[in-house]
PDB file of N, CA and C in Angstrom:
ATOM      1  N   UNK A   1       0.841  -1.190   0.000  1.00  0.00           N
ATOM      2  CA  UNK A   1       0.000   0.000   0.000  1.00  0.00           C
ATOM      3  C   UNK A   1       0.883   1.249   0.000  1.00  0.00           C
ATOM      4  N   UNK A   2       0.626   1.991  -0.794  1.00  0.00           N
ATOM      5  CA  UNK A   2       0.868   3.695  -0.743  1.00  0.00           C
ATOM      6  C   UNK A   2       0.828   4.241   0.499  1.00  0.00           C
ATOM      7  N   UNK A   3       2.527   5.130   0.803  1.00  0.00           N
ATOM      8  CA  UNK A   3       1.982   5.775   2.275  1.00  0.00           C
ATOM      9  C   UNK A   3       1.841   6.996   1.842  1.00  0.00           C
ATOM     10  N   UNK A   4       1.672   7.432   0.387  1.00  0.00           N
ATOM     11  CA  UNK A   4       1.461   9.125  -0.038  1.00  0.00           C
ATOM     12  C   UNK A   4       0.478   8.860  -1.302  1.00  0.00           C
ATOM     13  N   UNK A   5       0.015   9.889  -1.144  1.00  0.00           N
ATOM     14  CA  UNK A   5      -1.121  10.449  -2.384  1.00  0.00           C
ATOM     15  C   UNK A   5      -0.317  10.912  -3.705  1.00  0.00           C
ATOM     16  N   UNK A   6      -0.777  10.869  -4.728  1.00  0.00           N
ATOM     17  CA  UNK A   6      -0.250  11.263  -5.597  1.00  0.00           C
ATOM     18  C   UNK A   6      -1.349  12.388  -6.661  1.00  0.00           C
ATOM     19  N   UNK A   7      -1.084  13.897  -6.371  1.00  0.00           N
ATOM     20  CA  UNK A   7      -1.637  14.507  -7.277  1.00  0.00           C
ATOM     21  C   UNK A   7      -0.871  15.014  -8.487  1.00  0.00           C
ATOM     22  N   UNK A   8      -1.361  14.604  -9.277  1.00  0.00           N
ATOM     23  CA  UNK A   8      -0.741  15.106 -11.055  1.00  0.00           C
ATOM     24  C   UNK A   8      -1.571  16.471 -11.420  1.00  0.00           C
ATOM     25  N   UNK A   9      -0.738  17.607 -11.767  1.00  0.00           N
ATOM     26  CA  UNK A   9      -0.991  18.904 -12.166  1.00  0.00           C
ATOM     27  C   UNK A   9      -0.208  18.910 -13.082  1.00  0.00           C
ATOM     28  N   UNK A  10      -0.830  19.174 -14.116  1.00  0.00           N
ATOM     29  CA  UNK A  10      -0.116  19.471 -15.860  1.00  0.00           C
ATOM     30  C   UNK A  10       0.733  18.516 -15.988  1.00  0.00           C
ATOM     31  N   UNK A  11       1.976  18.696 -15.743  1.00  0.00           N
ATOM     32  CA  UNK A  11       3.114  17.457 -16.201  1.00  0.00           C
ATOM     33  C   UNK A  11       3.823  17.303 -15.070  1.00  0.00           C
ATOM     34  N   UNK A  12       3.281  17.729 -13.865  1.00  0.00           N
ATOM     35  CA  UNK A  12       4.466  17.229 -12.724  1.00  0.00           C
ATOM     36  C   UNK A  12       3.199  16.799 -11.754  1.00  0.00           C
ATOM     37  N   UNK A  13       3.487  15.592 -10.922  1.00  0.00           N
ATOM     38  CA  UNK A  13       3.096  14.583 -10.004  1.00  0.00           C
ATOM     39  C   UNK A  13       3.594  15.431  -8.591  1.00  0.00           C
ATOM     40  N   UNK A  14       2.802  15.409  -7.413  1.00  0.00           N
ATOM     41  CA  UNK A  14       3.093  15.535  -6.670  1.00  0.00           C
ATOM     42  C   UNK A  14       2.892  14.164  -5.189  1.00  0.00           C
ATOM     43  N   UNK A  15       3.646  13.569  -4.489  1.00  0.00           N
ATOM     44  CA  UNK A  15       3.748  13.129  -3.367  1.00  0.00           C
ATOM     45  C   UNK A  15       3.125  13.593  -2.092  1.00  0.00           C
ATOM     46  N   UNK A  16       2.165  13.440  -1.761  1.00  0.00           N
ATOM     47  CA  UNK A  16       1.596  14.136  -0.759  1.00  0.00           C
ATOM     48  C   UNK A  16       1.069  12.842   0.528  1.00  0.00           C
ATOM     49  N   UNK A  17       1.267  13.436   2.043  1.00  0.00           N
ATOM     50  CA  UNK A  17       0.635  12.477   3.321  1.00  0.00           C
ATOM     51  C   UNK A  17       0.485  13.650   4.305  1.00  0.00           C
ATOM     52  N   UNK A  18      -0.799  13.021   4.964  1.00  0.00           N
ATOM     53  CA  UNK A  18      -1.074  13.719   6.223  1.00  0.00           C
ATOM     54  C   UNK A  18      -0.544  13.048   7.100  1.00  0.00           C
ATOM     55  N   UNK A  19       0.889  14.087   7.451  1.00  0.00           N
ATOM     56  CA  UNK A  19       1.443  13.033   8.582  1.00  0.00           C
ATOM     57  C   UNK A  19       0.860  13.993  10.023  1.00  0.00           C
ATOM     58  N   UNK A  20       1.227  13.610  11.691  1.00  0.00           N
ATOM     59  CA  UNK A  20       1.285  14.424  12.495  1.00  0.00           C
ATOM     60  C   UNK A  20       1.845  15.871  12.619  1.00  0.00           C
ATOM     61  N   UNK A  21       2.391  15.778  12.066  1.00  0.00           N
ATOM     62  CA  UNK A  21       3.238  17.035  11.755  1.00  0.00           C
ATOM     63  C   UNK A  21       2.701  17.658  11.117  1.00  0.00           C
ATOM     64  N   UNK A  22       1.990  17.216  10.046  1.00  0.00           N
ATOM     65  CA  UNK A  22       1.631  17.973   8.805  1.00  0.00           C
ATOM     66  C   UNK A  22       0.255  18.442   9.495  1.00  0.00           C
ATOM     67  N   UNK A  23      -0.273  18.052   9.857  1.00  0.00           N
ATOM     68  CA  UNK A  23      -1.627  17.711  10.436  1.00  0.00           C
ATOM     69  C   UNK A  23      -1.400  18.968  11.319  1.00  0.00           C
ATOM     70  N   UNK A  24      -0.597  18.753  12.342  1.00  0.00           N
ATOM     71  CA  UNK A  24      -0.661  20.330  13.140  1.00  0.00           C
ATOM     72  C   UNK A  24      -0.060  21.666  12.793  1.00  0.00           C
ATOM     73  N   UNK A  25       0.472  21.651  11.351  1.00  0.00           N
ATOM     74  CA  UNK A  25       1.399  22.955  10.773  1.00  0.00           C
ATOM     75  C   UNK A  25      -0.091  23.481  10.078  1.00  0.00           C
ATOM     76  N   UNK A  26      -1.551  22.445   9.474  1.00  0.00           N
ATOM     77  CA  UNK A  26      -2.827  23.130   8.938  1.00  0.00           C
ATOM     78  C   UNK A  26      -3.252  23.522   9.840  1.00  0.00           C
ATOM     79  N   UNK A  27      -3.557  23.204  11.356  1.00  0.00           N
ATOM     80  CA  UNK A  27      -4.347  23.351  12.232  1.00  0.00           C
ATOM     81  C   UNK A  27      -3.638  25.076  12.532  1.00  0.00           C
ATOM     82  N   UNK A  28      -2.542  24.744  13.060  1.00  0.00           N
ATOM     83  CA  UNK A  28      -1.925  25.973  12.944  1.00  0.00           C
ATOM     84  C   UNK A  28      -2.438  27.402  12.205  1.00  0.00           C
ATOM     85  N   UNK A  29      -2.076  26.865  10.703  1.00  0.00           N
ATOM     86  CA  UNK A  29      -2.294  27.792   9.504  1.00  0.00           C
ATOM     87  C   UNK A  29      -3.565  28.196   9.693  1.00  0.00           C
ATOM     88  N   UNK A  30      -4.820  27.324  10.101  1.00  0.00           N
ATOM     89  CA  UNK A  30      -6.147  27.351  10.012  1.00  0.00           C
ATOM     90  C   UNK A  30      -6.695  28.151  11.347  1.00  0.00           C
ATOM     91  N   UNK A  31      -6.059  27.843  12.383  1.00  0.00           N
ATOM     92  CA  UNK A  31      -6.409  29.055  13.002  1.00  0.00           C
ATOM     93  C   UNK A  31      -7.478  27.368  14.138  1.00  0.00           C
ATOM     94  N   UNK A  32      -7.744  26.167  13.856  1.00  0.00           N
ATOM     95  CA  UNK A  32      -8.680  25.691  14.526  1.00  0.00           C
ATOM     96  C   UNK A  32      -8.476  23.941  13.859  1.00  0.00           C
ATOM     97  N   UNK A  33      -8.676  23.366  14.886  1.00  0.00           N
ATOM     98  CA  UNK A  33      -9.050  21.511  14.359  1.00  0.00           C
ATOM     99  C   UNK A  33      -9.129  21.513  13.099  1.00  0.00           C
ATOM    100  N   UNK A  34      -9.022  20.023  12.294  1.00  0.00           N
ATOM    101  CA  UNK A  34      -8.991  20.193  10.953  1.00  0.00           C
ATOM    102  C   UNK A  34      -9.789  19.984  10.880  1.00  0.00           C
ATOM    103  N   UNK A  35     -10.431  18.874  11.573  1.00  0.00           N
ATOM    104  CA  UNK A  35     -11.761  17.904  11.332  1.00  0.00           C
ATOM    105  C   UNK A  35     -13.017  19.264  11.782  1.00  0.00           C
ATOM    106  N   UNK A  36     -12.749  20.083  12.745  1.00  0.00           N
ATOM    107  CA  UNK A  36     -13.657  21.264  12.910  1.00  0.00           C
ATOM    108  C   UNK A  36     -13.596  22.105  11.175  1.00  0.00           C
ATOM    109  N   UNK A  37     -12.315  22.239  10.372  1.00  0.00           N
ATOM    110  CA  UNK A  37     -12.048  23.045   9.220  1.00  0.00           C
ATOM    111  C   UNK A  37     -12.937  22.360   8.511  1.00  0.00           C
ATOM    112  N   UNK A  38     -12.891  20.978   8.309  1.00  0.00           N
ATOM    113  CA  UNK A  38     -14.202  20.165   7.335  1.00  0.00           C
ATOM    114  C   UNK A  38     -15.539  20.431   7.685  1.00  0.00           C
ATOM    115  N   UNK A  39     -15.651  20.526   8.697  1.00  0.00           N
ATOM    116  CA  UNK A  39     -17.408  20.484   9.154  1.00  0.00           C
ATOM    117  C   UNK A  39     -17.831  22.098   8.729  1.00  0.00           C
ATOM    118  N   UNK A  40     -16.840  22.920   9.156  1.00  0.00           N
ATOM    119  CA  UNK A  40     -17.094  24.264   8.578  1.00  0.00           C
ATOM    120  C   UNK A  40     -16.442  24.622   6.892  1.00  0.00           C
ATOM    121  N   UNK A  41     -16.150  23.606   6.119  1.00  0.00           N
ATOM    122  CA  UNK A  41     -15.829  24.287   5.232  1.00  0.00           C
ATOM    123  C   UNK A  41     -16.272  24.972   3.574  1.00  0.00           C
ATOM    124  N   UNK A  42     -17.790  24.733   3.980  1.00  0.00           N
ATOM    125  CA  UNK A  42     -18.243  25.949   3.285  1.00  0.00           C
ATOM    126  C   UNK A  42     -18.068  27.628   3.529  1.00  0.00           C
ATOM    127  N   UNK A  43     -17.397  27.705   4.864  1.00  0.00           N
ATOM    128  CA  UNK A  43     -17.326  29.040   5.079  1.00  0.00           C
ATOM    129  C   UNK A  43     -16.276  29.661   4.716  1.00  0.00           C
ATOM    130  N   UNK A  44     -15.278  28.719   4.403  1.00  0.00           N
ATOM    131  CA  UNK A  44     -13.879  28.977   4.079  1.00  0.00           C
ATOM    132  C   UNK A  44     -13.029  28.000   3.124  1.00  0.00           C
ATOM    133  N   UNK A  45     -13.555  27.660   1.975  1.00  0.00           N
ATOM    134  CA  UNK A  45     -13.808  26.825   1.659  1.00  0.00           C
ATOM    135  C   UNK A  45     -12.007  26.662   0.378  1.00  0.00           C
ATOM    136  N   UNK A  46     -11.800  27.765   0.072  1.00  0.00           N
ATOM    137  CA  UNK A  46     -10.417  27.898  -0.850  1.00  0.00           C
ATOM    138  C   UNK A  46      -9.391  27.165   0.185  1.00  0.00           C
ATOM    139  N   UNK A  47      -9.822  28.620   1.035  1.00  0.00           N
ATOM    140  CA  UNK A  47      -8.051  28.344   2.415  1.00  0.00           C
ATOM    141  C   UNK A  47      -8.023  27.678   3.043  1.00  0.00           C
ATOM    142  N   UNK A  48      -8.859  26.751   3.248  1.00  0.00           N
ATOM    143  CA  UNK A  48      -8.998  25.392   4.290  1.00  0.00           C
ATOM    144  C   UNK A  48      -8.519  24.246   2.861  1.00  0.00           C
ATOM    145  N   UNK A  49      -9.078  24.090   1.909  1.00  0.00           N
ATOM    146  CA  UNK A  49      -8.355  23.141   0.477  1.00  0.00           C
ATOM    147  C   UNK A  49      -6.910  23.478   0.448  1.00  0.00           C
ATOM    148  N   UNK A  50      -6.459  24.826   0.283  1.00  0.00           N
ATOM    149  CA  UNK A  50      -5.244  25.464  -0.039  1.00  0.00           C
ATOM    150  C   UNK A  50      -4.182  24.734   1.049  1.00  0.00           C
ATOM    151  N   UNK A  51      -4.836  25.097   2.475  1.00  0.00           N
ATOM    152  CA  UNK A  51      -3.848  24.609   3.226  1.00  0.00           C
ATOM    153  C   UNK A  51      -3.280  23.386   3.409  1.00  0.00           C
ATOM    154  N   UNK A  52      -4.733  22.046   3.269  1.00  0.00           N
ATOM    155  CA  UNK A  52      -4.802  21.180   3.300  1.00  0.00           C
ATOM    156  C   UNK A  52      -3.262  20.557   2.522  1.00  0.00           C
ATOM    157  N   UNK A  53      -3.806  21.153   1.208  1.00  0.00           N
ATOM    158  CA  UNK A  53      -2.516  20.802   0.379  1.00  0.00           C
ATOM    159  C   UNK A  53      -1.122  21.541   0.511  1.00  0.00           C
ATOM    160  N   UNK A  54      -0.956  22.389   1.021  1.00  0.00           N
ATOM    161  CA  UNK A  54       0.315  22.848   1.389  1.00  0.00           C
ATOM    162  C   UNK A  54       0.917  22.124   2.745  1.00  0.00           C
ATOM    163  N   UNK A  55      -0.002  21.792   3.493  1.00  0.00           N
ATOM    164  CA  UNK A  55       0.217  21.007   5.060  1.00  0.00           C
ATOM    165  C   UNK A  55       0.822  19.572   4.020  1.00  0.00           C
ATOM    166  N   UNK A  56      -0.055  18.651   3.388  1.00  0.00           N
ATOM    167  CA  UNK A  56       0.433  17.240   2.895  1.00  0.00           C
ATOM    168  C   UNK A  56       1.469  17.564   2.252  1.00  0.00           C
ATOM    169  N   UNK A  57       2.108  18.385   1.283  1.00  0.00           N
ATOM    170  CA  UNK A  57       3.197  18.814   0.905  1.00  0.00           C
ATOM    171  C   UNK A  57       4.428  18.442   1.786  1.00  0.00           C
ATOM    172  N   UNK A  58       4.547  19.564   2.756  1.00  0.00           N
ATOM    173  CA  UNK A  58       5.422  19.327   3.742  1.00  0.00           C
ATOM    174  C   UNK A  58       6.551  17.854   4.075  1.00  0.00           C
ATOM    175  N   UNK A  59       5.494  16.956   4.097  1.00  0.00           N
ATOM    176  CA  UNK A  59       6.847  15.942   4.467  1.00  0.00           C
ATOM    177  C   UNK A  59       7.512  15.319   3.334  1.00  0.00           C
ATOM    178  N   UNK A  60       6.772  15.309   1.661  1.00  0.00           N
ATOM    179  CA  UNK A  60       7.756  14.439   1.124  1.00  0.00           C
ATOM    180  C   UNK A  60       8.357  15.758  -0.136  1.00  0.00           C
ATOM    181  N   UNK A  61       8.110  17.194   0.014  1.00  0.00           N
ATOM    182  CA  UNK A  61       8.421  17.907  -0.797  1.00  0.00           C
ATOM    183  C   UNK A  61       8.856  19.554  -0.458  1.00  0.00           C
ATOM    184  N   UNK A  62      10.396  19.013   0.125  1.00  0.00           N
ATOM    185  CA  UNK A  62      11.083  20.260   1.177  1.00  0.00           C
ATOM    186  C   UNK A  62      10.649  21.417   0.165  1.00  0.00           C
ATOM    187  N   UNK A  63      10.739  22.389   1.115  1.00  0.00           N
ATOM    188  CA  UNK A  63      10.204  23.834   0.550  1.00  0.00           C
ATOM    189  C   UNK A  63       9.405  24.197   0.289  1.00  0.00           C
ATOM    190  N   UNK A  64       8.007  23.653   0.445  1.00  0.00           N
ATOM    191  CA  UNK A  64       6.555  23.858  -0.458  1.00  0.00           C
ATOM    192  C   UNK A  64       6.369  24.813   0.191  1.00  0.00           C
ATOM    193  N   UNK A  65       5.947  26.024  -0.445  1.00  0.00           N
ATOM    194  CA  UNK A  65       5.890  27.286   0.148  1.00  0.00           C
ATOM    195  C   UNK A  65       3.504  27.258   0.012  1.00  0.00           C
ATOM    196  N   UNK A  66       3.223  28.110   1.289  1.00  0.00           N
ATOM    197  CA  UNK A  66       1.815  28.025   0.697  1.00  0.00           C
ATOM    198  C   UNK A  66       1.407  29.165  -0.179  1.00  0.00           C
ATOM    199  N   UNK A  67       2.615  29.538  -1.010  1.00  0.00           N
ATOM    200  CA  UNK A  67       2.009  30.479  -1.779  1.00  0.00           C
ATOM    201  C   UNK A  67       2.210  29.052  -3.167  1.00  0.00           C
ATOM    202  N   UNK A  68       2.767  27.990  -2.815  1.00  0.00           N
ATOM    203  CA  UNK A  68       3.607  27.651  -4.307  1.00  0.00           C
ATOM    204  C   UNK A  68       1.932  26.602  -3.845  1.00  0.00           C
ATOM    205  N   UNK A  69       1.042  26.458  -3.225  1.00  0.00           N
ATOM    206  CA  UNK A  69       0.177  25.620  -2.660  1.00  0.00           C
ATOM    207  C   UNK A  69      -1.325  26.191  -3.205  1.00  0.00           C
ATOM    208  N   UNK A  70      -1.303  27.603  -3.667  1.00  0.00           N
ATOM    209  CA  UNK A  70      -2.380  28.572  -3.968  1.00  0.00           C
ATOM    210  C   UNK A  70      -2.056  28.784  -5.650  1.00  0.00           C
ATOM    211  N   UNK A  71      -0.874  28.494  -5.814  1.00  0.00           N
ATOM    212  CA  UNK A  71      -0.347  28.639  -7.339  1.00  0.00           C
ATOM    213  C   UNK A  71      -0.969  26.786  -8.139  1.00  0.00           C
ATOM    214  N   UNK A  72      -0.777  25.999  -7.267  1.00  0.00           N
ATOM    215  CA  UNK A  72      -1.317  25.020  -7.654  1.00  0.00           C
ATOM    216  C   UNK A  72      -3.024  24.424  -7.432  1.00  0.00           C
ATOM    217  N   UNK A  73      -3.172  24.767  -6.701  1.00  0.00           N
ATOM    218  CA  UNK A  73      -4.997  25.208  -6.514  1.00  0.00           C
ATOM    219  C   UNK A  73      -5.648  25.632  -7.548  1.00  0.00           C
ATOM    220  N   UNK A  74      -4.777  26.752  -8.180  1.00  0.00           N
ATOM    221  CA  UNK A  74      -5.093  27.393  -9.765  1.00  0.00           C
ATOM    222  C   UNK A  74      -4.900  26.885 -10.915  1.00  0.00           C
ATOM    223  N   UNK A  75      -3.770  26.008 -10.813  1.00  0.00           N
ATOM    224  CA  UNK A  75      -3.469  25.347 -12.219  1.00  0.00           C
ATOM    225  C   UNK A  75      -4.231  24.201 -12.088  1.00  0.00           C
ATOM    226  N   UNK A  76      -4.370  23.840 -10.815  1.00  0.00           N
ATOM    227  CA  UNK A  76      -5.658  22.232 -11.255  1.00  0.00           C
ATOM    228  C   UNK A  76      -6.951  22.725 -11.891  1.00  0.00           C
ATOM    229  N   UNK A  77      -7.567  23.976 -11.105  1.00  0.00           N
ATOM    230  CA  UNK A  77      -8.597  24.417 -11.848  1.00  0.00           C
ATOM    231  C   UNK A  77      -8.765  24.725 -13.448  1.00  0.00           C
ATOM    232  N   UNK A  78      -7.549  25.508 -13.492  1.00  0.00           N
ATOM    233  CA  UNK A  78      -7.273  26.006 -14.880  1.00  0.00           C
ATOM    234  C   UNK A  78      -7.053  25.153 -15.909  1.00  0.00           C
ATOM    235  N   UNK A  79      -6.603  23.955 -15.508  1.00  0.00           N
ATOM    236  CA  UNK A  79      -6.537  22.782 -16.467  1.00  0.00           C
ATOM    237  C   UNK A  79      -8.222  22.402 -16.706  1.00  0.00           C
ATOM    238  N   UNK A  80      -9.064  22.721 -15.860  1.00  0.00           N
ATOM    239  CA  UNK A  80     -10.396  22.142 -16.620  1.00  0.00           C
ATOM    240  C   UNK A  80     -10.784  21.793 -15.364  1.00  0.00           C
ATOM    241  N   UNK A  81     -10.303  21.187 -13.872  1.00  0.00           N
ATOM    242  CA  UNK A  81     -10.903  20.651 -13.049  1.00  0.00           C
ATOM    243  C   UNK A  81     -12.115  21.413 -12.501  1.00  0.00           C
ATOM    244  N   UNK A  82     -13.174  20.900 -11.170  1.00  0.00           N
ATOM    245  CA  UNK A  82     -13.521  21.777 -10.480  1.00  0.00           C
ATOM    246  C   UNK A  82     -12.882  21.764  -9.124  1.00  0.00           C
ATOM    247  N   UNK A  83     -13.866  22.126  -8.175  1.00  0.00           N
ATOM    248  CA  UNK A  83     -13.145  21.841  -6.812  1.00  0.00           C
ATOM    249  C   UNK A  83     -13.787  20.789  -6.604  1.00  0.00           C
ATOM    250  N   UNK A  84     -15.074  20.404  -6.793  1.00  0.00           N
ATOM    251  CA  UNK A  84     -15.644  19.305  -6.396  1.00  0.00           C
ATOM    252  C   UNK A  84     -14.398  18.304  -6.695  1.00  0.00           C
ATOM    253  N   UNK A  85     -13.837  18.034  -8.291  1.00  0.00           N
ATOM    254  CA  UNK A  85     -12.808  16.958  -8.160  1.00  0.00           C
ATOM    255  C   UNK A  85     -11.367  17.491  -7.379  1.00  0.00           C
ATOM    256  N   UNK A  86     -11.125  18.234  -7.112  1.00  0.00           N
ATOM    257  CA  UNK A  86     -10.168  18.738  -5.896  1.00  0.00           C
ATOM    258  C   UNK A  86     -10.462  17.709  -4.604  1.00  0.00           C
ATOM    259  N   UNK A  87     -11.587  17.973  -4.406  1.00  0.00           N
ATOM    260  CA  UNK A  87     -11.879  17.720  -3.018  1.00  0.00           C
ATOM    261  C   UNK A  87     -12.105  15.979  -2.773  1.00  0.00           C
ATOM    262  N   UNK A  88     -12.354  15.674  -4.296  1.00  0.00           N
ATOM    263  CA  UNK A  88     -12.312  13.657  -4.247  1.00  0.00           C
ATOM    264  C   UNK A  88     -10.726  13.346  -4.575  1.00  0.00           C
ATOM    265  N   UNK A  89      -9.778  14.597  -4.789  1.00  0.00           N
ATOM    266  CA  UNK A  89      -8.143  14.205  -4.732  1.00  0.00           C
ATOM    267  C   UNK A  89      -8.017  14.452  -2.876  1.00  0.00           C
ATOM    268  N   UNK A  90      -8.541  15.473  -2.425  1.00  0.00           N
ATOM    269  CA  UNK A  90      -8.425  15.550  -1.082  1.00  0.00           C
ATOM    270  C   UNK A  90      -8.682  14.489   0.331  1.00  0.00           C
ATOM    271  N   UNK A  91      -9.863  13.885   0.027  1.00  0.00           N
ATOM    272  CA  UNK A  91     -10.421  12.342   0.374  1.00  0.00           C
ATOM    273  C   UNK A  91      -9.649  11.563  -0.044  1.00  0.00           C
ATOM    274  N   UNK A  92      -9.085  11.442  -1.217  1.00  0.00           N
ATOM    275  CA  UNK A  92      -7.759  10.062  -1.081  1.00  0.00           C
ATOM    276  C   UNK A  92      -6.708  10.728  -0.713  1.00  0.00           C
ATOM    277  N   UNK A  93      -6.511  11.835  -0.656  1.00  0.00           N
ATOM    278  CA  UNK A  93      -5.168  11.780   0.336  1.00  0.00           C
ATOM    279  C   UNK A  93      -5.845  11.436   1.509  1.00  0.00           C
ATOM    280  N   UNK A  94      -6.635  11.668   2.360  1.00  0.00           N
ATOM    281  CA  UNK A  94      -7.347  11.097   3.549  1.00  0.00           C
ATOM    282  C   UNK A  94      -7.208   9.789   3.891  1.00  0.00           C
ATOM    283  N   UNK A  95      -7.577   8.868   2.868  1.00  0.00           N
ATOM    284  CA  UNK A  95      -7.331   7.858   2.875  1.00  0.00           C
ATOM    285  C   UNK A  95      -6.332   7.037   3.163  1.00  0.00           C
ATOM    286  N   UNK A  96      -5.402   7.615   2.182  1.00  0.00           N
ATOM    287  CA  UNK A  96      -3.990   7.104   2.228  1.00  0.00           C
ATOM    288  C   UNK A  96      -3.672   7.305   3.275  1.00  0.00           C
ATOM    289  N   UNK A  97      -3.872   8.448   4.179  1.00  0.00           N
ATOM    290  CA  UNK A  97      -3.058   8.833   5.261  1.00  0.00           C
ATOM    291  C   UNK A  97      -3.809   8.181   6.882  1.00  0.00           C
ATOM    292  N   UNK A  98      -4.905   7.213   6.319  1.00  0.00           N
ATOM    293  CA  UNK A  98      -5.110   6.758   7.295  1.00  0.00           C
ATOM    294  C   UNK A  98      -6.130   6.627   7.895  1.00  0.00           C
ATOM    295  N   UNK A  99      -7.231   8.046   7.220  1.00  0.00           N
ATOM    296  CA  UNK A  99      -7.575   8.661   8.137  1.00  0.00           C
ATOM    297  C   UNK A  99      -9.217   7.508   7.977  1.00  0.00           C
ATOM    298  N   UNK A 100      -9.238   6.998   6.733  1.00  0.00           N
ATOM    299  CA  UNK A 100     -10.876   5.958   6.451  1.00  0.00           C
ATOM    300  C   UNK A 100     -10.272   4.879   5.538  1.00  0.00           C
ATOM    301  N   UNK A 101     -10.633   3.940   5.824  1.00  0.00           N
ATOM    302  CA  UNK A 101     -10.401   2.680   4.638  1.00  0.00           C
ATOM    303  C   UNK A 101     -10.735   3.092   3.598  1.00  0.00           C
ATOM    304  N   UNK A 102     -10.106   2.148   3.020  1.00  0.00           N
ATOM    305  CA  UNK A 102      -9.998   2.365   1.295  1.00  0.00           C
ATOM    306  C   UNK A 102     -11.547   1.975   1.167  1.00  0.00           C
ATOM    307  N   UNK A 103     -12.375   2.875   0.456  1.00  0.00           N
ATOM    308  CA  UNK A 103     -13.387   3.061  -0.426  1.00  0.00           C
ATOM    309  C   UNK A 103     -14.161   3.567   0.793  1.00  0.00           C
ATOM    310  N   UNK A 104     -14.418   3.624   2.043  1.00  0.00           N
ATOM    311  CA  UNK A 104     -15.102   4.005   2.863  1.00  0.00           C
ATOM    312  C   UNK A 104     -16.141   5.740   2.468  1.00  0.00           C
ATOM    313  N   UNK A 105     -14.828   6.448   2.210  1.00  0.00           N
ATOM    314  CA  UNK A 105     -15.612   7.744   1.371  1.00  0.00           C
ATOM    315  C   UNK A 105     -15.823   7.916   0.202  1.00  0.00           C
ATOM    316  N   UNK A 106     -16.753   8.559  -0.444  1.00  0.00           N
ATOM    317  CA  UNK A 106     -17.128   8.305  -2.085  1.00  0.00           C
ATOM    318  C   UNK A 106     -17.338   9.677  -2.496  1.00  0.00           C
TER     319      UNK A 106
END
C-alpha cells in the first residue's frame, strides 16, 4: 500500500501524506481543528483546500511554500478541473493517510 497520495498537475506529479506534523502545521495555519475546518468548510472553503494541500506537501516535498500551494490550486482548476474533483483528490489523500479505509468515502 501507498503511504502518499499522488496529485498530477499538468506534467508534474506531486507526493503528498497527512502526517502528524503535517496535520498540526494546517491546524496551525487554520487558526482551529482540521476535522472542525471540514465540518465548517463551506465558510472557508479555498483556504482550508489550499492549506490542506500545502500542510500534505510538507513531508515528502522540502520547501513547499503556501504560496507555491495557492499557485497550484489554480493550475488544477485552470486545467479544466472543479473543486468538487479537488476535493475527491483531497479524500484520497485522507485515505492514504489513514484517516478511512480504502473506499469508505465516495
Amino acid at each position: 500500500m501507498n503511504k502518499f497520495y499522488t496529485l498530477t498537475v499538468g506534467e508534474k506529479s506531486y507526493n503528498m501524506r497527512l502526517t502528524a506534523s503535517a496535520i498540526m502545521s494546517i491546524e496551525k495555519k487554520l487558526g482551529k481543528p482540521l476535522f472542525k475546518a471540514l465540518e465548517e468548510i463551506q465558510e472557508n472553503m479555498i483556504e482550508t483546500v489550499t492549506a490542506i494541500i500545502w500542510g500534505a506537501m510538507q513531508p515528502l516535498n522540502s520547501g513547499f511554500t503556501f504560496e507555491m500551494a495557492t499557485k497550484l490550486f489554480d493550475d488544477y482548476i485552470d486545467e479544466g478541473h472543479s473543486i468538487e474533483e479537488l476535493m475527491q483528490e483531497i479524500n484520497g489523500l485522507f485515505e492514504v493517510s489513514g484517516f478511512f479505509r480504502k473506499g469508505q468515502v465516495q
